[in-house]
Protein backbone atom coordinates (compact mmCIF):
# COMPACT_ATOMS: atom_id res chain seq x y z
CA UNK A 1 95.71 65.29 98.21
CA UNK A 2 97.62 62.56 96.21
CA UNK A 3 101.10 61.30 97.75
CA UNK A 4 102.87 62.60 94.28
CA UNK A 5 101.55 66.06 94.52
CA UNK A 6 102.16 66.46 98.33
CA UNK A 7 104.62 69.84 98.54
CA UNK A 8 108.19 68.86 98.97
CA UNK A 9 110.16 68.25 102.10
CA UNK A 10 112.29 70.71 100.69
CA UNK A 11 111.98 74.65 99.96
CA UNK A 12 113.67 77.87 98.50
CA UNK A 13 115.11 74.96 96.11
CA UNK A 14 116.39 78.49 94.03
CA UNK A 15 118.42 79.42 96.94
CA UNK A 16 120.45 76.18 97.69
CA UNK A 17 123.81 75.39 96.44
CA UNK A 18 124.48 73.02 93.00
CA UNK A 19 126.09 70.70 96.15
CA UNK A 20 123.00 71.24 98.00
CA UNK A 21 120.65 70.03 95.54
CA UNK A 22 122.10 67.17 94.18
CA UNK A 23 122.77 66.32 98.16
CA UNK A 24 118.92 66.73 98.42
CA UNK A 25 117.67 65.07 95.42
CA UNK A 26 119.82 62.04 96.18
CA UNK A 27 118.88 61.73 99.26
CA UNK A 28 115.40 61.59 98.50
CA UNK A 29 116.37 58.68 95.87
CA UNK A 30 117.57 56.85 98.49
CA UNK A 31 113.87 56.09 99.79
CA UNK A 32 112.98 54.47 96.29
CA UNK A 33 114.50 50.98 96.48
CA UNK A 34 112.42 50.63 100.15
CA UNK A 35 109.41 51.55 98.84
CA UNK A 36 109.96 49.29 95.57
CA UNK A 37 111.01 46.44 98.19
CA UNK A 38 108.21 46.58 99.94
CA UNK A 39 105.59 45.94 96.83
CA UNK A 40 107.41 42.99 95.79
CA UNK A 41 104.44 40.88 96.71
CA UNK A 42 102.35 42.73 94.74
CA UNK A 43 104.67 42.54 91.97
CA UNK A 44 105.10 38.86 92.20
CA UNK A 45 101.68 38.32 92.01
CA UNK A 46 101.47 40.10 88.85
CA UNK A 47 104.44 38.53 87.67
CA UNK A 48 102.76 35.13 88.71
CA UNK A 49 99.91 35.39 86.71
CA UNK A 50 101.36 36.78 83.58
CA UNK A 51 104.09 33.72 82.39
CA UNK A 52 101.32 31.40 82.15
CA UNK A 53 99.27 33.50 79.91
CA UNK A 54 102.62 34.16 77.85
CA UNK A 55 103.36 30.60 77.82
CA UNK A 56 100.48 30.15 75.58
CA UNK A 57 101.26 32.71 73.53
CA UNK A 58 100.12 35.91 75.00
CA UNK A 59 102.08 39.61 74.84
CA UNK A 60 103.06 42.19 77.37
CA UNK A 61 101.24 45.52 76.71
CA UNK A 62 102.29 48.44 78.39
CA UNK A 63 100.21 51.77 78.18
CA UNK A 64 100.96 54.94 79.67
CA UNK A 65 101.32 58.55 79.18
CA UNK A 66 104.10 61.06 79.66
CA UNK A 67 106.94 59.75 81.96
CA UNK A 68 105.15 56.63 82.68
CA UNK A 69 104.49 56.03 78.86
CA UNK A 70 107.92 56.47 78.04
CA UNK A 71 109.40 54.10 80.41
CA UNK A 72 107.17 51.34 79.04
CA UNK A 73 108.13 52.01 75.43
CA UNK A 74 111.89 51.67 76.98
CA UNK A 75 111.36 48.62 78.66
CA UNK A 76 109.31 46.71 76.02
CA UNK A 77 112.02 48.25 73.29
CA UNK A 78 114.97 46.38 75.28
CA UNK A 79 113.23 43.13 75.46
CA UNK A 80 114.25 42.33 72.11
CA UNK A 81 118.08 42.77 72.17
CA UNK A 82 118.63 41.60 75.75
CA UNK A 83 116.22 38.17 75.38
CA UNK A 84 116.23 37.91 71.94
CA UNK A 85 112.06 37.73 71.55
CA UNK A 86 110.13 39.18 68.49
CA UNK A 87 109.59 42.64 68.91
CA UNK A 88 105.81 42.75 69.27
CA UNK A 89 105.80 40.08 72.25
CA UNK A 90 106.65 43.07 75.17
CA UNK A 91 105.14 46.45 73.51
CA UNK A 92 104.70 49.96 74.80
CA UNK A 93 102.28 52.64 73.92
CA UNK A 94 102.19 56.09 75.03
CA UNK A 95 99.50 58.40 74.62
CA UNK A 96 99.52 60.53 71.40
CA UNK A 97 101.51 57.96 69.82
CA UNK A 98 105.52 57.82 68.90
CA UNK A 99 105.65 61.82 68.44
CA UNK A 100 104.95 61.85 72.18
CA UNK A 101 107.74 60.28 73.05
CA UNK A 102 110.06 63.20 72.43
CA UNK A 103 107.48 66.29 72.61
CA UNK A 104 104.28 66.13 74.50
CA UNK A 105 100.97 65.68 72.90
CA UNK A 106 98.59 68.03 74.35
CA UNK A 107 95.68 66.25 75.99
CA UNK A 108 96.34 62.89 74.89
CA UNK A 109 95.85 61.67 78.38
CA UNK A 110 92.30 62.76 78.82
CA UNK A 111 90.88 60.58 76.45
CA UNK A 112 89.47 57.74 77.86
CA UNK A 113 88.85 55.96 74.87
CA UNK A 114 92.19 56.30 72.79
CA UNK A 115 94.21 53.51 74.72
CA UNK A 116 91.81 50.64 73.75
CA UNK A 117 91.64 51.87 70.02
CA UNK A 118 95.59 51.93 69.88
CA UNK A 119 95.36 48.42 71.41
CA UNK A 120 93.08 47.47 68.85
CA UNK A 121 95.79 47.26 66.04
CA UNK A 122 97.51 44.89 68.03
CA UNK A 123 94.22 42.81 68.04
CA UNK A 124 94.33 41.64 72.19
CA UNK A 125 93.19 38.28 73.07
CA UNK A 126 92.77 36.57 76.56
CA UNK A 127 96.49 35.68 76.99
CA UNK A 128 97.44 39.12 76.68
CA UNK A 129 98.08 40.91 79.35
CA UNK A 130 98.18 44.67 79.82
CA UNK A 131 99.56 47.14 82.00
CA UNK A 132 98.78 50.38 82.92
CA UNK A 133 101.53 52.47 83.97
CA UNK A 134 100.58 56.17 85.61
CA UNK A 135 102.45 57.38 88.89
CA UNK A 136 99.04 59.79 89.53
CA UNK A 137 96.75 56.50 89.22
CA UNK A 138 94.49 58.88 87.71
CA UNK A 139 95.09 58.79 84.13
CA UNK A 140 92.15 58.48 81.71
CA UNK A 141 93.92 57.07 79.36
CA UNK A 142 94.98 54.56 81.34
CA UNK A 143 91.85 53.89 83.42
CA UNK A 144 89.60 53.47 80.01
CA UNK A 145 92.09 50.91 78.43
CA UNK A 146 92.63 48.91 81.45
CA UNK A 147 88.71 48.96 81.72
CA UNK A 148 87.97 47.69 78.01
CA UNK A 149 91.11 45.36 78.19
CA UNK A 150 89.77 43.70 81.58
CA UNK A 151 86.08 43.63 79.74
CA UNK A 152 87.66 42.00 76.71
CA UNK A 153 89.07 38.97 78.98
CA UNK A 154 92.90 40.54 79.48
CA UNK A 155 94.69 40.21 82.37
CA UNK A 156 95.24 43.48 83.79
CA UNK A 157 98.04 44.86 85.86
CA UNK A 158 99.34 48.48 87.15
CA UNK A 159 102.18 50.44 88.62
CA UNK A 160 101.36 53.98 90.31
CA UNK A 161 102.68 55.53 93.13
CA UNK A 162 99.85 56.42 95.02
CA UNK A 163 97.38 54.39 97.41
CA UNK A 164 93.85 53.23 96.32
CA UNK A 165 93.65 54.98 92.90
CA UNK A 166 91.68 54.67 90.01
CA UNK A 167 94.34 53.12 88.14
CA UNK A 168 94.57 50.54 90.70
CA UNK A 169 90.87 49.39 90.84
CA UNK A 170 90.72 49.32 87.46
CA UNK A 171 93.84 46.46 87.57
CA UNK A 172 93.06 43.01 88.78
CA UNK A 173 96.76 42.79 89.83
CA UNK A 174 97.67 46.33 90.99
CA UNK A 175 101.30 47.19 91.97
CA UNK A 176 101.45 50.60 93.98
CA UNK A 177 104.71 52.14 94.72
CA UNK A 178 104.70 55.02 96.82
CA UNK A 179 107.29 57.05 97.60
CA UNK A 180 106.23 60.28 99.17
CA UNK A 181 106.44 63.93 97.69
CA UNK A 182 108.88 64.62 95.61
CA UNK A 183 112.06 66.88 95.59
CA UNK A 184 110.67 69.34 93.04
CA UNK A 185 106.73 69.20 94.62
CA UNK A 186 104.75 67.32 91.89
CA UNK A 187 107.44 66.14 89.35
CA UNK A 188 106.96 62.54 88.72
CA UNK A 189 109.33 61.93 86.78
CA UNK A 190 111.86 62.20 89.71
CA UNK A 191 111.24 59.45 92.62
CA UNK A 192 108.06 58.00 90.93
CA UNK A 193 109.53 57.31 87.77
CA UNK A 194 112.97 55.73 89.03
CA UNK A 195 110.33 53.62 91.26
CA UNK A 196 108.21 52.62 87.95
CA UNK A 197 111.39 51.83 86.03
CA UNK A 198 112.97 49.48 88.88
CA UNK A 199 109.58 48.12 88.95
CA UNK A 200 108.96 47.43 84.73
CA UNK A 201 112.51 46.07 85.51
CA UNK A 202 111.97 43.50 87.94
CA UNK A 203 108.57 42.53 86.11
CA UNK A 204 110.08 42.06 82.04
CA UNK A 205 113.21 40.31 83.64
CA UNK A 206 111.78 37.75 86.04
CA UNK A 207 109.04 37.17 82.88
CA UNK A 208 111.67 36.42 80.73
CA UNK A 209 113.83 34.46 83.07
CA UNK A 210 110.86 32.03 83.88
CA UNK A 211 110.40 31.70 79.91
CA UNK A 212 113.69 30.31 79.35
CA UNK A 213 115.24 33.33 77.80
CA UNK A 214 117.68 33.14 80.68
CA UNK A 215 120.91 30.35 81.30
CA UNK A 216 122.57 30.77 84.77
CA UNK A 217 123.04 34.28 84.92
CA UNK A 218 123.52 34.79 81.42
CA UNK A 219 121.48 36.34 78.46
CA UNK A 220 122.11 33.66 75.95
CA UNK A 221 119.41 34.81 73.68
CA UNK A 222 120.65 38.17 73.14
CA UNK A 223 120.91 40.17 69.55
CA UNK A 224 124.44 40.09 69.07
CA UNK A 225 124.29 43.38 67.14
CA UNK A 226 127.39 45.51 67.60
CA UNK A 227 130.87 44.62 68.40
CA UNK A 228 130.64 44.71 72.91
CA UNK A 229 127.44 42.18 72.28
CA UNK A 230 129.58 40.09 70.04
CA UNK A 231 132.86 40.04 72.75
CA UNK A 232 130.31 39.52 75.40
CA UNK A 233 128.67 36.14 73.71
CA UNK A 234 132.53 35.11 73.02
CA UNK A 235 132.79 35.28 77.01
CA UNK A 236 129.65 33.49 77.61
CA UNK A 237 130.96 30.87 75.57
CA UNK A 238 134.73 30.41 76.47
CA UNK A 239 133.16 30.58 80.37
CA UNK A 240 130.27 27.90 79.61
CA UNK A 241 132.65 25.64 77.42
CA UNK A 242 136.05 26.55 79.07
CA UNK A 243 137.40 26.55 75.27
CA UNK A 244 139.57 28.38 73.66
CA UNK A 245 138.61 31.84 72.17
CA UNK A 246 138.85 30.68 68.18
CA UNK A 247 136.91 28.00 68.95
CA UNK A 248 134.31 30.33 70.43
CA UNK A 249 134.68 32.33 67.56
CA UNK A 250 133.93 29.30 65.10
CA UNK A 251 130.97 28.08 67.10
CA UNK A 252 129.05 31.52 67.30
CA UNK A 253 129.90 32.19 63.91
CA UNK A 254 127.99 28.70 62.94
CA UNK A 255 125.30 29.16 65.32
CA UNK A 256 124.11 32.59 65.43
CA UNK A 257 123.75 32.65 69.34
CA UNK A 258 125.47 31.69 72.61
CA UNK A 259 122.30 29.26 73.57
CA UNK A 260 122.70 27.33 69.98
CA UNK A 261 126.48 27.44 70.37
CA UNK A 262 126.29 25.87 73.70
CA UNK A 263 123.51 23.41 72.97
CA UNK A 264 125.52 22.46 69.72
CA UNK A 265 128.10 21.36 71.70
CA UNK A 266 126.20 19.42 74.55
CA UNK A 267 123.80 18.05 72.39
């Protein structure tokens, strides 16, 4: 039996407190981070492999379905404000398209051939790289676009959260995560999908960082859409320059962004 559909340490779940339950549940989150930590080699290795590709010019596909789709469409969506990259660079597709994001699509994930035709649009080259995202590891969506994307030259990567799936043979650079049965027996989108978000978080971030999008500790390419982004930049600024907040004002007004601000400065 897989890992995610092992019965729960946990029963009569209808008979336990509101206390007891959320006692339960976060206890059992607590085991997450540990089994995150200890994949970080895997994760590095993936993480290795795809900056050079993106150096060139290659995108960050994600594919999944359900849960594990919608995380990717989350973490490719926030690439754009927090870095400040085009918006098809990091991209996420779920199975049955954007109307599965909010309702499920019935039987999208059993089609083994739909990923690679959604991929298609994008039209995939050798410095892409794409990952499949499925906390079963047995999704055929998944499986039959990381197959045609690995035939088509891709670099392929994957984060599921059991052992020696199908998922993860079909990945050159698998990342397994696995975190033991969940609190309500079989609902991945408890333990195993606050395991595959940490882990889409560590991978888009430390990308990003080793592209440049990242000075010090600070996300100087950011979209400075709304009024908290805008106060945040001034900070940036005033910190990076030690100038006065007007001043701060002036230069991101000119510039457009804390990096050009800065730079204009130190030039």
């Amino acid at each position: 039996m897989l890992t995610t559909e092992s019965s729960s340490y946990y029963n009569d779940l209808e008979k336990m407190s509101v206390n007891e339950i959320l006692t339960s549940i976060n206890r059992e989150d607590q085991t997450v981070p540990h089994a995150v930590q200890k994949s970080i080699p895997q994760i590095e290795a993936l993480v290795e492999q795809i900056v050079p590709r993106m150096k060139k010019g290659g995108r960050l596909f994600y594919i999944g379905a359900g849960t594990s789709g919608r995380l990717g469409v989350v973490d490719a969506s926030e690439c754009p404000p927090t870095f400040g990259v085009p918006f098809d660079l990091v991209v996420g597709i779920i199975a049955g398209g954007d109307t599965a994001i909010r309702k499920a699509v019935e039987n999208a994930e059993d089609d083994w051939n739909q990923a690679w035709k959604d991929l298609a649009a994008f039209a995939p080259n050798e410095n892409d790289t794409l990952v499949g995202i499925a906390a079963s590891g047995r999704t055929p969506y998944v499986i039959g676009g990381l197959n045609e994307a690995r035939n088509a030259g891709l670099l392929t990567g994957c984060v599921v959260c059991n052992d020696g799936s199908a998922v993860a043979k079909a990945a050159e650079y698998p990342v397994e995560i696995v975190v033991g049965p969940e609190f309500l027996t079989g609902s991945t989108r408890m333990k195993s999908g606050t395991a595959q978000k940490l882990a889409l978080n560590m991978i888009s971030t430390s990308v990003m960082i080793r592209l440049g999008k990242v000075k010090g500790n600070k996300m100087v390419d950011m979209q400075l859409t709304n009024e908290k982004l805008v106060n945040r930049a001034l900070r940036m600024i005033i910190d990076e320059l030690n100038i006065a907040p007007d001043e701060a004002q002036s230069l991101l007004d000119e510039h457009g962004s804390v990096r050009a601000a800065i730079e204009a400065v130190r030039k």
